[in-house]
Structures are given as C-alpha cells and as structure tokens.
N, C-alpha and C. Protein backbone atom coordinates (compact mmCIF):
# COMPACT_ATOMS: atom_id res chain seq x y z
N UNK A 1 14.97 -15.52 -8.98
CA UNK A 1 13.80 -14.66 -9.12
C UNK A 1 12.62 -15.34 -8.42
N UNK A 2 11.86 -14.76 -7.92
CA UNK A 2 10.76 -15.21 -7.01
C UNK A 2 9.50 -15.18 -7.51
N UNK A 3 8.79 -16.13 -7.51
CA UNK A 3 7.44 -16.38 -8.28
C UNK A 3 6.08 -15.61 -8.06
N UNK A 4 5.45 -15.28 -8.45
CA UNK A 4 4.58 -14.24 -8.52
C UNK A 4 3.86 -14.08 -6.77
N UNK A 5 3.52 -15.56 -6.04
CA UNK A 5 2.85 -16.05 -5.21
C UNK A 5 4.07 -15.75 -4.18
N UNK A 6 5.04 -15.88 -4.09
CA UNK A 6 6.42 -15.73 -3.22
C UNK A 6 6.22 -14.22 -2.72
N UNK A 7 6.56 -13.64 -3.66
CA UNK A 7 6.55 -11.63 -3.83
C UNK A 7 4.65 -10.96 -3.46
N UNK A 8 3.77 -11.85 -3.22
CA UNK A 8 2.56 -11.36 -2.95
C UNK A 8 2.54 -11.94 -1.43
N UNK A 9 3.37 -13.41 -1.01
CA UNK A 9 3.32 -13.83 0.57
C UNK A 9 4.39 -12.34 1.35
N UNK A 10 5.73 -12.42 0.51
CA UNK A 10 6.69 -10.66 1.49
C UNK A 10 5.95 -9.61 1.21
N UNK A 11 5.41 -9.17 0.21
CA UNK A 11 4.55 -8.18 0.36
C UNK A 11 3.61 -7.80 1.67
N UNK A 12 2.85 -8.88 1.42
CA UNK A 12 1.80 -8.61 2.58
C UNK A 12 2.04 -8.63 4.05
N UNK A 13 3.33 -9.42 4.20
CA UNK A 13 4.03 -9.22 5.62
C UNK A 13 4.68 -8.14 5.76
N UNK A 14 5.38 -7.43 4.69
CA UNK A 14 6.23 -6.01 5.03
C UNK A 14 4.64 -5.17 5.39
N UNK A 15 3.50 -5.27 4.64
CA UNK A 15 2.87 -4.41 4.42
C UNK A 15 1.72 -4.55 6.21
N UNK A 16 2.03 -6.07 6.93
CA UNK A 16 1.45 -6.38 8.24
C UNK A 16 2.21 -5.30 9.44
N UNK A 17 3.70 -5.06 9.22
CA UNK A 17 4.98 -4.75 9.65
C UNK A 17 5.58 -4.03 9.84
N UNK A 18 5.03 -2.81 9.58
CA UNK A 18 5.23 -1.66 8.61
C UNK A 18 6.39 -0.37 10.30
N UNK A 19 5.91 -0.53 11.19
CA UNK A 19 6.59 -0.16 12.27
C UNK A 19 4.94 0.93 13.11
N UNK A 20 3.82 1.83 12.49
CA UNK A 20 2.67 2.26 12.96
C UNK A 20 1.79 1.75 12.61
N UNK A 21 1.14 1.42 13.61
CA UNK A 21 -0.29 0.07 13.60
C UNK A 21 -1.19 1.36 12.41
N UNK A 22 -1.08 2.39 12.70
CA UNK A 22 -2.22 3.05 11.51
C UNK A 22 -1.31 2.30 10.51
N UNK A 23 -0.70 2.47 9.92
CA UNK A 23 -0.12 2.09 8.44
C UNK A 23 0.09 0.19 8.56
N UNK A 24 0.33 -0.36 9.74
CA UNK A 24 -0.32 -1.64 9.38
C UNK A 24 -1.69 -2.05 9.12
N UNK A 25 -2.75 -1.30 9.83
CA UNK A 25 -3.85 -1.47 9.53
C UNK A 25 -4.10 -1.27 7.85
N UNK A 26 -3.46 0.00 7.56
CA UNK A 26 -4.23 0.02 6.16
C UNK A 26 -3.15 -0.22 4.89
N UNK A 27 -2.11 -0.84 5.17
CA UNK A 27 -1.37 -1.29 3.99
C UNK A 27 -1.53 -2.40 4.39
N UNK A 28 -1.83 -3.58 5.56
CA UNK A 28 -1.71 -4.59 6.05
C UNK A 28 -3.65 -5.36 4.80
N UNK A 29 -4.16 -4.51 5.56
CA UNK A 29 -5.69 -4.59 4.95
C UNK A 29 -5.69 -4.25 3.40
N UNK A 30 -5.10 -3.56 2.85
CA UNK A 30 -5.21 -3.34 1.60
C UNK A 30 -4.25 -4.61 0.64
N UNK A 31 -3.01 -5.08 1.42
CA UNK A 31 -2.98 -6.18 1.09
C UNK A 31 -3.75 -7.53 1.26
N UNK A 32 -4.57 -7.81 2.18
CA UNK A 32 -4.84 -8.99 2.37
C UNK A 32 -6.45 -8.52 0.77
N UNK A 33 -6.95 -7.60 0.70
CA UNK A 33 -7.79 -7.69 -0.03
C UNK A 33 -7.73 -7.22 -0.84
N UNK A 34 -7.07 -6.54 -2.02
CA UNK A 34 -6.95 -5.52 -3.12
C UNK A 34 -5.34 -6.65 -3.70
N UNK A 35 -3.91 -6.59 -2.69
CA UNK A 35 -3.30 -6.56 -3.75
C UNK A 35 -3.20 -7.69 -4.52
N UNK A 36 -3.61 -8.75 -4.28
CA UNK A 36 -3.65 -10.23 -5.50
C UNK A 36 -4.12 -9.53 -6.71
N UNK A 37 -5.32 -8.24 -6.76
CA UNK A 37 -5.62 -7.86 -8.00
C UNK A 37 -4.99 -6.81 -9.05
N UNK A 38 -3.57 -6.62 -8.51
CA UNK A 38 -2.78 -5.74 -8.76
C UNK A 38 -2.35 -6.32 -10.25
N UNK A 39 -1.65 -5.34 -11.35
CA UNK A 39 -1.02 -6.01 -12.60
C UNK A 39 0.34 -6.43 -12.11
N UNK A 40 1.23 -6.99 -12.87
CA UNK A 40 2.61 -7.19 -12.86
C UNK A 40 3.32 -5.35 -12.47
N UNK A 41 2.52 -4.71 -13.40
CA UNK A 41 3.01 -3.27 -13.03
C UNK A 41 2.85 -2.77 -11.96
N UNK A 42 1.45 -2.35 -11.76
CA UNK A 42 0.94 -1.83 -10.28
C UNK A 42 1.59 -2.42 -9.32
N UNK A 43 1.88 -3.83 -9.07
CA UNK A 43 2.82 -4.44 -8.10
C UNK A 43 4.00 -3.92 -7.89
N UNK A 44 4.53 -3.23 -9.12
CA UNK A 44 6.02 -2.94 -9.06
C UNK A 44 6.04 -1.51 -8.24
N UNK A 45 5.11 -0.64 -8.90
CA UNK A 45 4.84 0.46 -8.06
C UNK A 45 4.28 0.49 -6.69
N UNK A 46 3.74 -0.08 -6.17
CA UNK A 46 3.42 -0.64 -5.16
C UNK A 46 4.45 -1.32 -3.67
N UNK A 47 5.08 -1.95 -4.74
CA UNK A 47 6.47 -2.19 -4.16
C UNK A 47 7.53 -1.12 -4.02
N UNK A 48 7.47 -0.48 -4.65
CA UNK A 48 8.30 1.14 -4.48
C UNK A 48 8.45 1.71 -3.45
N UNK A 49 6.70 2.26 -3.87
CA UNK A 49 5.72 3.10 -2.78
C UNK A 49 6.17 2.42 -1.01
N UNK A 50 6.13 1.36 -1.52
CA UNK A 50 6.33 0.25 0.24
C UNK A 50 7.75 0.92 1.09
N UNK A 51 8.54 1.06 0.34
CA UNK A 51 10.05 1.63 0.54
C UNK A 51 9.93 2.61 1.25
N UNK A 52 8.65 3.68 1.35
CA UNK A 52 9.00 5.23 1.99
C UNK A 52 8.77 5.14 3.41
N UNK A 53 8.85 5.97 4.15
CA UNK A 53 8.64 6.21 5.46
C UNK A 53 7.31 6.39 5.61
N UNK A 54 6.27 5.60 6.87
CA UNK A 54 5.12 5.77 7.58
C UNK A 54 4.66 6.59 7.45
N UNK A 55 5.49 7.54 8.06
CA UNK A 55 4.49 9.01 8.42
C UNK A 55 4.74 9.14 7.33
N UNK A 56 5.27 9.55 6.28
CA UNK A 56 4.64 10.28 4.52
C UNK A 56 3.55 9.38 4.37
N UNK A 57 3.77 8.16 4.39
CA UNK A 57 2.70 7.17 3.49
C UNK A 57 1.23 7.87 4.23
N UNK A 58 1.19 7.81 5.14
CA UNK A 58 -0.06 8.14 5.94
C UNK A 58 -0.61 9.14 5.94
N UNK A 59 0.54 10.27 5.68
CA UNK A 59 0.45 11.75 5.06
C UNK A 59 -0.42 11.38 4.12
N UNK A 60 -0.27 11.24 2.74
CA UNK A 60 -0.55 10.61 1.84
C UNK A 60 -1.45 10.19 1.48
N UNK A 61 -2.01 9.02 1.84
CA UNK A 61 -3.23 8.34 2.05
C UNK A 61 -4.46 9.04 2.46
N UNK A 62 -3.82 9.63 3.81
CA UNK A 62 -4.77 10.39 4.60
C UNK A 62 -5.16 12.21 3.76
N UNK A 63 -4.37 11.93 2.41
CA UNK A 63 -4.58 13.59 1.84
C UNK A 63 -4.28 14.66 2.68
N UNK A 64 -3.33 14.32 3.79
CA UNK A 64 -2.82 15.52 4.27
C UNK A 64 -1.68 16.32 4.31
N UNK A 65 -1.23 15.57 2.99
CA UNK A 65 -0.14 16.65 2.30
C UNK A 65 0.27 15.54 0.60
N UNK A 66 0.99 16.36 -0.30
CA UNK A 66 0.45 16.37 -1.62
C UNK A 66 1.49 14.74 -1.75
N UNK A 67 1.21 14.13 -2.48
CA UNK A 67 1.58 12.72 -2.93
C UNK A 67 2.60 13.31 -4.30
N UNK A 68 4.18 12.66 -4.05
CA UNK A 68 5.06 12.95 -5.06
C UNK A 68 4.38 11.77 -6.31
N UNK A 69 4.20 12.93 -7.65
CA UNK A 69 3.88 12.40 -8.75
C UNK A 69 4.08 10.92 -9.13
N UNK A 70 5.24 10.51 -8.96
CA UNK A 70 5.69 9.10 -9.33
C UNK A 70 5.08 7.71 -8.51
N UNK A 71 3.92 8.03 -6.97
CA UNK A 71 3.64 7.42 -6.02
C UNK A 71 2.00 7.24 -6.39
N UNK A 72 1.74 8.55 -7.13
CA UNK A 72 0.24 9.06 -7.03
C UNK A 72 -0.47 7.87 -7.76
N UNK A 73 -0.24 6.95 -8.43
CA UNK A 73 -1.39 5.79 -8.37
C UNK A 73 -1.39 4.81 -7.90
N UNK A 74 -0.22 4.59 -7.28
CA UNK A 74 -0.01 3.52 -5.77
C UNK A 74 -1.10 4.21 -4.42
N UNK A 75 -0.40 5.44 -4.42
CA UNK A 75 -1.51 6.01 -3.30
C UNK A 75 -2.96 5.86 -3.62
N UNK A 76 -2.91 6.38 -4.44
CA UNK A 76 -4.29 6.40 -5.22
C UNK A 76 -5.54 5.27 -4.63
N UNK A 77 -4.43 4.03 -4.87
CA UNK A 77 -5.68 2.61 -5.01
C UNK A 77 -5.32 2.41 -3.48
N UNK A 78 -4.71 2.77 -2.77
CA UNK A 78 -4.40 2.62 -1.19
C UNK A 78 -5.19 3.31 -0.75
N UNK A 79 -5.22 5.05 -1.43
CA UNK A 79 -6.86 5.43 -0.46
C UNK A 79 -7.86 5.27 -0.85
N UNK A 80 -8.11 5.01 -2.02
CA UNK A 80 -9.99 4.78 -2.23
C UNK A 80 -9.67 3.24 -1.51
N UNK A 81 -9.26 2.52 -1.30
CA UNK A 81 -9.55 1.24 -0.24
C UNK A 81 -9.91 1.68 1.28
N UNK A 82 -9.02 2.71 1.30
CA UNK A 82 -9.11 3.48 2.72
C UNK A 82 -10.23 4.36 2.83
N UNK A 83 -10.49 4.88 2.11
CA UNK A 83 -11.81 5.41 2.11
C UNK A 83 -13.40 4.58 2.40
N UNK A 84 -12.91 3.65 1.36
CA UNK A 84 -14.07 2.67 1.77
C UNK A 84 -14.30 2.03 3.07
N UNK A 85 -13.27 1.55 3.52
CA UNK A 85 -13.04 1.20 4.85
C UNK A 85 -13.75 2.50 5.75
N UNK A 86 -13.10 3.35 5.55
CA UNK A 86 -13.92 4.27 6.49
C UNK A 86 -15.49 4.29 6.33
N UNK A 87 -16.15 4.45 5.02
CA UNK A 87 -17.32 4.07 5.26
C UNK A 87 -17.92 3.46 5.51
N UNK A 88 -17.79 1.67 6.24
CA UNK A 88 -18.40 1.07 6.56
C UNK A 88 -18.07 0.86 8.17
C-alpha cells in the first residue's frame, strides 16, 4: 500500500499527462495547488474521476454537458479552481 505522499507524487503526474494540454493544464494545475488539500475521501473520488476520458472531463469542467452524479463533486472542486483561474 502506498503512503499518502507516494499516491499525491502519481497523482499529480497522471494529472501533468493526461494526453490534451487543455486537461493537462487544468488537472495538472489543480493538482499542483488544491489537491494536497483534498480528504482521504475526496482523493479517492478524485482518483476515480482521473480514470475517464479527456474530452468528457473537459466536457465537464467546462459545463458543457451534464456531469454523471457519482463525479459531480470531483468536478465540482476541479471547476471552481478553473473558474478562478479564468479570472485572473
């Protein structure tokens, strides 16, 4: 089993990696600053969420088509990060 710090270093590289620079940019960025503050839970969902295909995730994020229930507070904290980002 891999230690909390192990599973937050693969995280953030799947999340650098992802195969579309849009979705590295903003799962890449949302890891380097949001996910250390994740719970044991949110991580797990998070880690889920990581599993789907680009273009949905980005769908998604980007609110341009509806987020399957079980994703919707992984997405959730992925776009208000993304949002913010856009405003500055």
């Amino acid at each position: 089993m891999e230690d909390h710090a192990t599973r937050l270093k693969r995280l953030r590289m799947r999340s650098w990696h992802r195969g579309i620079k849009e979705m590295d940019l903003i799962l890449g960025g949302f890891a380097d600053d949001e996910m250390k503050f994740l719970s044991l839970a949110e991580l797990d969902r998070h880690e889920v969420m990581m599993s789907e295909n680009d273009h949905d995730l980005y769908q998604w994020v980007s609110g341009q088509s509806k987020t399957p229930p079980e994703l919707a507070e992984a997405i959730s904290k992925i776009r208000v990060y993304f949002l913010k980002l856009k405003q500055n």
